[in-house]
Protein backbone atom coordinates (compact mmCIF):
# COMPACT_ATOMS: atom_id res chain seq x y z
CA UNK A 1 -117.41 142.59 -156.71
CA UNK A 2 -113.39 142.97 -156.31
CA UNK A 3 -111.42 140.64 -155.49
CA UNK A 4 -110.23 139.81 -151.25
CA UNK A 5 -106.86 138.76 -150.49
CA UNK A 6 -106.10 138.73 -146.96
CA UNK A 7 -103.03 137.84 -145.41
CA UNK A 8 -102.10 136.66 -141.23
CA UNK A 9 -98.50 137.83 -140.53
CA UNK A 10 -96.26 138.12 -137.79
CA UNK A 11 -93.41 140.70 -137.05
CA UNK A 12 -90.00 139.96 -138.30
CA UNK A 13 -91.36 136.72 -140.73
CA UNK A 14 -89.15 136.59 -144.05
CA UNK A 15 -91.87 134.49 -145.26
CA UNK A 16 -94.49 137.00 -144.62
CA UNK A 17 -92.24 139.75 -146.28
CA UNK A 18 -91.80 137.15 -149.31
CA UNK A 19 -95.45 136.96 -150.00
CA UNK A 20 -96.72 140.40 -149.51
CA UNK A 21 -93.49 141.41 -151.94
CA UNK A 22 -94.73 139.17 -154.62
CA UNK A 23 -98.31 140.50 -154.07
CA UNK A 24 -97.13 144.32 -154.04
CA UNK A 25 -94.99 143.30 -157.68
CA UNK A 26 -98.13 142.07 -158.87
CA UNK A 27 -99.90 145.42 -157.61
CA UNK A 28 -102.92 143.50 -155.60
CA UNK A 29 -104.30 145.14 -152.85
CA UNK A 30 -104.50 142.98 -149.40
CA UNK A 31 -106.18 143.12 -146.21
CA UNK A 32 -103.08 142.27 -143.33
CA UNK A 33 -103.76 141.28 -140.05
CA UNK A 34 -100.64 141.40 -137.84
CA UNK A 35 -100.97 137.65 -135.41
CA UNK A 36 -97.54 138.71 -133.70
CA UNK A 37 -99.13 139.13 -130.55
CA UNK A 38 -102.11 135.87 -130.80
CA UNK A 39 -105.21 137.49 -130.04
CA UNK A 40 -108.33 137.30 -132.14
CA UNK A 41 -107.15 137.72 -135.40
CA UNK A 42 -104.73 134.49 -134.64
CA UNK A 43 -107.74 132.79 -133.78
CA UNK A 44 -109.65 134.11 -136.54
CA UNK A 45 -106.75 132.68 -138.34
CA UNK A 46 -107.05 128.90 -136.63
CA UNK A 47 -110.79 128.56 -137.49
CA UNK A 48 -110.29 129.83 -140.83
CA UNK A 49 -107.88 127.45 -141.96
CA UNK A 50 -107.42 124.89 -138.61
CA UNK A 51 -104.68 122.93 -139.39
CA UNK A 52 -102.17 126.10 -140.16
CA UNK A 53 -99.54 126.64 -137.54
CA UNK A 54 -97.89 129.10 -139.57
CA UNK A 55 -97.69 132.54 -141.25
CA UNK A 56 -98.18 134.06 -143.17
CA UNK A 57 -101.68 132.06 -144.26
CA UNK A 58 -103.59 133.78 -147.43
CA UNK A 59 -107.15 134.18 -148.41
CA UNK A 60 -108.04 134.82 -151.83
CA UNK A 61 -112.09 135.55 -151.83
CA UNK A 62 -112.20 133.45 -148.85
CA UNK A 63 -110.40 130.72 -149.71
CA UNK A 64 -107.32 129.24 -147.97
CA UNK A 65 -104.68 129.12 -150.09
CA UNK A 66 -101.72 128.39 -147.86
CA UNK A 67 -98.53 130.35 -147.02
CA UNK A 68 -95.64 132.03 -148.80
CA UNK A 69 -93.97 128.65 -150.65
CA UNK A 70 -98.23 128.05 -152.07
CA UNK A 71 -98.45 131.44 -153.17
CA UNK A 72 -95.36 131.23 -155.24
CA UNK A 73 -96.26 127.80 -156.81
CA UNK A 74 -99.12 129.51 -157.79
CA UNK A 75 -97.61 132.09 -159.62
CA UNK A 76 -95.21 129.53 -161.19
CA UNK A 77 -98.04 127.39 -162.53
CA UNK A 78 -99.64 130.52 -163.52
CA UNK A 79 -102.77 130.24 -161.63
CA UNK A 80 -102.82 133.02 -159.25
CA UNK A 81 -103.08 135.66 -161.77
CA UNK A 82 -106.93 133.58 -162.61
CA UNK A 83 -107.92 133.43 -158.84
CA UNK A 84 -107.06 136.78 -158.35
CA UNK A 85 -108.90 138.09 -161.32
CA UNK A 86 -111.69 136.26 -160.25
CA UNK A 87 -114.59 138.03 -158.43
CA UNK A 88 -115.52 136.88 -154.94
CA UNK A 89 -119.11 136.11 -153.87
């Protein structure tokens, strides 16, 4: 099994652009589900990860990872390229 990374965004959110930049560098595909407008995905969003009031909010294999500023840290401590070689399940 591959990978998942999904990623909540809204329209016109530098932070959103920031993290699906840093994804597209690293050449990782991503599920992106656009919350501009609320709706289900937003609420998808909520009762995925309840206490985020933010975007963009990432998923690797199902797990919340945060936003833009936890991706990065991530990749600064070197850990994202791991999670995102690991296979979901």
């Amino acid at each position: 099994m591959t990978t998942t990374v999904e990623i909540y965004t809204k329209f016109g959110c530098p932070y959103c652009v920031r993290a699906k930049h840093l994804l597209d560098t690293k050449r990782v595909s991503y599920q992106e589900y656009d919350v501009t407008m609320g709706g289900a995905k937003r609420d998808e969003m909520l009762a995925r990860a309840p206490d985020a009031r933010t975007v963009p909010q990432i998923f690797i294999n199902g797990a919340a990872i945060g936003g833009s500023d936890d991706l990065r840290e991530l990749e600064s401590e070197g850990r994202l390229d791991i999670m995102l070689n690991a296979t979901g399940g």
